[in-house]
N, C-alpha and C. Protein backbone atom coordinates (compact mmCIF):
# COMPACT_ATOMS: atom_id res chain seq x y z
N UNK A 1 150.19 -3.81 -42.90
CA UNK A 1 149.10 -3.41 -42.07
C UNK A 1 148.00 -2.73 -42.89
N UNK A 2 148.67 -1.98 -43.68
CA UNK A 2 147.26 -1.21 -44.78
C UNK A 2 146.34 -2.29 -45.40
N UNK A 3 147.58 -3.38 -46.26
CA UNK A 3 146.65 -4.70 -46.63
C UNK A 3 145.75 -5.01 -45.56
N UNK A 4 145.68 -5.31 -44.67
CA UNK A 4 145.14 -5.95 -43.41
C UNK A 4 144.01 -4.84 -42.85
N UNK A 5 144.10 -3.76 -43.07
CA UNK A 5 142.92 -2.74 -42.67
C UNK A 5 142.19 -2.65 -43.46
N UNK A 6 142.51 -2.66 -45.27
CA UNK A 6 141.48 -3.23 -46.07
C UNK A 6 140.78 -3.74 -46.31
N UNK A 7 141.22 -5.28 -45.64
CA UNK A 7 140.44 -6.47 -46.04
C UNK A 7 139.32 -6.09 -45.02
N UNK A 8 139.62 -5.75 -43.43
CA UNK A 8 139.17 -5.52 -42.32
C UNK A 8 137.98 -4.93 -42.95
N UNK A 9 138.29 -3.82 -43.33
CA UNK A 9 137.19 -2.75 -44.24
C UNK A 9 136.20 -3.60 -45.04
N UNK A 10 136.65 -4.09 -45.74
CA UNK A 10 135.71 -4.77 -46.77
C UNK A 10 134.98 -5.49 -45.82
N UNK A 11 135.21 -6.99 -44.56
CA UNK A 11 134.43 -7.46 -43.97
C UNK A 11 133.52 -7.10 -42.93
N UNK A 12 133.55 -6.10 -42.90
CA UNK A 12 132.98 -5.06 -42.27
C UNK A 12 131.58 -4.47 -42.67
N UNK A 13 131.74 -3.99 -43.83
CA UNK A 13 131.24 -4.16 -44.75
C UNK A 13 130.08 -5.17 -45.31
N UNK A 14 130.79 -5.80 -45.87
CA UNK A 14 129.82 -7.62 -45.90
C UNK A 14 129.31 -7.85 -45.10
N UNK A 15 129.50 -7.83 -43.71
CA UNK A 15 129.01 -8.07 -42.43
C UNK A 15 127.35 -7.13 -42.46
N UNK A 16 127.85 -5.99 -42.57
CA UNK A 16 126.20 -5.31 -42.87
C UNK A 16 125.93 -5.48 -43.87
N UNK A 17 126.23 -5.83 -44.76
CA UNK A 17 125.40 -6.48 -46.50
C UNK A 17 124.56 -7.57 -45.84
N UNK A 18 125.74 -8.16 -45.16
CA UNK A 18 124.61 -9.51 -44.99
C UNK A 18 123.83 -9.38 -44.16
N UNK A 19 123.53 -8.74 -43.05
CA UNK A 19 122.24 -8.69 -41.69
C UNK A 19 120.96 -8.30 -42.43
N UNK A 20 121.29 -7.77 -43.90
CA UNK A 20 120.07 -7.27 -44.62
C UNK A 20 120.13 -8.16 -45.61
N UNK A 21 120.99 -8.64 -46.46
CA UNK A 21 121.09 -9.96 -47.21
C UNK A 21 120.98 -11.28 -46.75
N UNK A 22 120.49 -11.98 -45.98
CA UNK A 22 120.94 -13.34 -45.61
C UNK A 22 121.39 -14.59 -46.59
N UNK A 23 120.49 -13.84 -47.73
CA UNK A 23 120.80 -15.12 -48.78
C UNK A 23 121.69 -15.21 -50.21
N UNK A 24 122.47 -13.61 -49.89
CA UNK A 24 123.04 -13.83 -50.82
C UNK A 24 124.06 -14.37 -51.38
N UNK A 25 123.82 -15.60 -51.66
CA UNK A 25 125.38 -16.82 -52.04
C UNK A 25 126.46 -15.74 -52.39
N UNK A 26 126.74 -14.97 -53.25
CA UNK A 26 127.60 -14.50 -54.06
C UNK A 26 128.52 -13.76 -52.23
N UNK A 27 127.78 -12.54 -52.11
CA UNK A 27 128.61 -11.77 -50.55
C UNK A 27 129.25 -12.90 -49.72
N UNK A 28 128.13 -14.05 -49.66
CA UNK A 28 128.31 -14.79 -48.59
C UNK A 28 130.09 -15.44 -49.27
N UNK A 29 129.99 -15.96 -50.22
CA UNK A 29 131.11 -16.07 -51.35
C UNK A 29 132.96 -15.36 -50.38
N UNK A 30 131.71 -14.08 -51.16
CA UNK A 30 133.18 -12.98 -50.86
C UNK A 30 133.63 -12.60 -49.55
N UNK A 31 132.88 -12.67 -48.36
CA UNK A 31 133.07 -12.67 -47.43
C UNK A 31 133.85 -13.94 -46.91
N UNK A 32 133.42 -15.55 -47.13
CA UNK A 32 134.32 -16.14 -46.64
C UNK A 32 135.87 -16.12 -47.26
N UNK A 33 135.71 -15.54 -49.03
CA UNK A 33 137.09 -15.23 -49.84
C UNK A 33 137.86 -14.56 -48.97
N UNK A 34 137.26 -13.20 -48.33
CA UNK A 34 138.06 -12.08 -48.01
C UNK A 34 138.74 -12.89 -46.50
N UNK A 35 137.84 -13.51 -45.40
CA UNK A 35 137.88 -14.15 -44.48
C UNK A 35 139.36 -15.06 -44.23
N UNK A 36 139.46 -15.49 -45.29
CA UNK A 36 140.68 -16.29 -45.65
C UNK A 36 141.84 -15.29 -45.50
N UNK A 37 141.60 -14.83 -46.50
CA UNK A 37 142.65 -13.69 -46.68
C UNK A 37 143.06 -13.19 -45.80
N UNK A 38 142.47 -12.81 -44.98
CA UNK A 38 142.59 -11.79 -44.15
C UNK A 38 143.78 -12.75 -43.19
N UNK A 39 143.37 -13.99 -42.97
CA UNK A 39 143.96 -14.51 -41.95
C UNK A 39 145.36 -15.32 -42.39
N UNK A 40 145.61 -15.16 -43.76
CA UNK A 40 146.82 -15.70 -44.00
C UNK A 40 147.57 -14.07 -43.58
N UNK A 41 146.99 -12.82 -44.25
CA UNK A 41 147.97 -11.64 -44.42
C UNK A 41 148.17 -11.18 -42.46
N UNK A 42 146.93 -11.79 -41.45
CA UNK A 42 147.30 -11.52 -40.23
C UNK A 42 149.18 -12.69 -39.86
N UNK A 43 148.37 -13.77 -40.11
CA UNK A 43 149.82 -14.90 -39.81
C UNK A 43 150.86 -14.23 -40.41
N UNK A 44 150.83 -13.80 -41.54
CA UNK A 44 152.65 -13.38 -42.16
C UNK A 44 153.13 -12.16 -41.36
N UNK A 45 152.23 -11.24 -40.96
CA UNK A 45 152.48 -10.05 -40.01
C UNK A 45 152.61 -10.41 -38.80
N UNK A 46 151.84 -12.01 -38.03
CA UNK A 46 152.33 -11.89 -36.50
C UNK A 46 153.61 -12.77 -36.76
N UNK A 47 153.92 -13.31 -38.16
CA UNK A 47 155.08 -14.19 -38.06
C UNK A 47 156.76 -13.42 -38.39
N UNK A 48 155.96 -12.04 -38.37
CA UNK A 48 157.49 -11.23 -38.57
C UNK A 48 157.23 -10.46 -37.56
N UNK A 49 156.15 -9.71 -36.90
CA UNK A 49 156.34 -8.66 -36.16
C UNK A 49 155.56 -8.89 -34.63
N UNK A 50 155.17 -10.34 -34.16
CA UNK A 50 154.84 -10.88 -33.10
C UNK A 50 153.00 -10.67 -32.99
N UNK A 51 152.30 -10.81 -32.30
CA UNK A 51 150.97 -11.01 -31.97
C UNK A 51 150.40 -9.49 -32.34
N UNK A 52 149.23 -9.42 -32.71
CA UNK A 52 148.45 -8.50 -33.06
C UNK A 52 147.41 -7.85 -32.13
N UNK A 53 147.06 -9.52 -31.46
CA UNK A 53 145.52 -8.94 -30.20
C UNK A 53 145.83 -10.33 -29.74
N UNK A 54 145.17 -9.45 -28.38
CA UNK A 54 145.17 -10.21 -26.97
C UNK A 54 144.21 -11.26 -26.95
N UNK A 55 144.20 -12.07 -25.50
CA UNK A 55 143.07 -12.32 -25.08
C UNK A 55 142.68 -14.26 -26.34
N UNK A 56 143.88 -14.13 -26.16
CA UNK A 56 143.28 -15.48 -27.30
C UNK A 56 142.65 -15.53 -28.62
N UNK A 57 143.73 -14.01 -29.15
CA UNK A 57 143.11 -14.04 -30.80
C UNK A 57 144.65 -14.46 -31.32
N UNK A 58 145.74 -14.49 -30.85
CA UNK A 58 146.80 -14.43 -31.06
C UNK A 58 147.64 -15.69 -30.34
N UNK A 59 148.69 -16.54 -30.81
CA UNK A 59 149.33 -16.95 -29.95
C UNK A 59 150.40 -16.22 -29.33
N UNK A 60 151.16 -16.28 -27.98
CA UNK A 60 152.16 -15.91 -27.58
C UNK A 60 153.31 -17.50 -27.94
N UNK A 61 154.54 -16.53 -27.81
CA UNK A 61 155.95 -17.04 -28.12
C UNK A 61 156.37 -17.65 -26.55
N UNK A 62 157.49 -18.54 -26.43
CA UNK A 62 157.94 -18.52 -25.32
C UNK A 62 159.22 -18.08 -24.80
N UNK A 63 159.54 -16.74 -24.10
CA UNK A 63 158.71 -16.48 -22.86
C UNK A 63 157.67 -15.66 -23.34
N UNK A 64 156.61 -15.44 -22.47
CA UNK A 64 155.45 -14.14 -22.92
C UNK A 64 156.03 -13.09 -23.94
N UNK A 65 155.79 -12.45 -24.72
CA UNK A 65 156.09 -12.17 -25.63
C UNK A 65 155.26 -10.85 -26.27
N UNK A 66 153.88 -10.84 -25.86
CA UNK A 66 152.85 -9.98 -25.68
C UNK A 66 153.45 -8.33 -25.79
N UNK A 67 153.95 -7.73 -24.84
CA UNK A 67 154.63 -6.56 -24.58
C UNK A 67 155.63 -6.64 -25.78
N UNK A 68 156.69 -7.41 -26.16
CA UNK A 68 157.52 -7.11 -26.91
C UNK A 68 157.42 -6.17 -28.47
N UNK A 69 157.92 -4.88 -28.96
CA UNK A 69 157.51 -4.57 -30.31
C UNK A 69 158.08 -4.92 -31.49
N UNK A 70 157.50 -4.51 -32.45
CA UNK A 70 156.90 -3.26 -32.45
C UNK A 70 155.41 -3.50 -32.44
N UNK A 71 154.68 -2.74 -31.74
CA UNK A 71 153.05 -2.47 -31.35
C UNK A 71 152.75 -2.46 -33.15
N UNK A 72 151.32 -2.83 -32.94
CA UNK A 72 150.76 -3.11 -34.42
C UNK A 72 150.94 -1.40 -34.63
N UNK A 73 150.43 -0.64 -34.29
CA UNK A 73 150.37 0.81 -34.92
C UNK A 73 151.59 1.37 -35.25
N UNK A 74 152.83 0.89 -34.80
CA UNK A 74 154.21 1.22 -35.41
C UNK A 74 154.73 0.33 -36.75
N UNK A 75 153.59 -0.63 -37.03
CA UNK A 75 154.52 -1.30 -38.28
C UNK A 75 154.14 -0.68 -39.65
């Protein structure tokens, strides 16, 4: 989860680099780098410790699965 609040951090980040940068290839670069990242280190965490966020950022298991823990803030 720390990995995963990092990356969060950094695109966050980039995100306001870029509203004032639009053109900078290089951020734009590292932002889709980090982008990636981010979403393999989310999959290995919902693939051991179940869904992260609601609402269709996440798949559910079958049966619903949603409620089951541990809650992201306990891992």
């Amino acid at each position: 989860m720390e990995e995963l609040q990092a990356v969060d951090f950094v695109l966050v980040e980039l995100t306001l680099y870029l509203d004032t940068h639009p053109q900078d290839q290089s951020a734009i670069q590292q932002f889709n780098q980090f982008a990636k990242q981010r979403k393999q280190i989310k999959r290995a965490i919902e693939s051991k410790y179940g869904p992260l966020q609601q609402y269709g950022n996440s798949y559910s298991g079958m049966p619903w699965n949603w409620s089951d823990g541990p809650w992201p803030w306990q891992l």
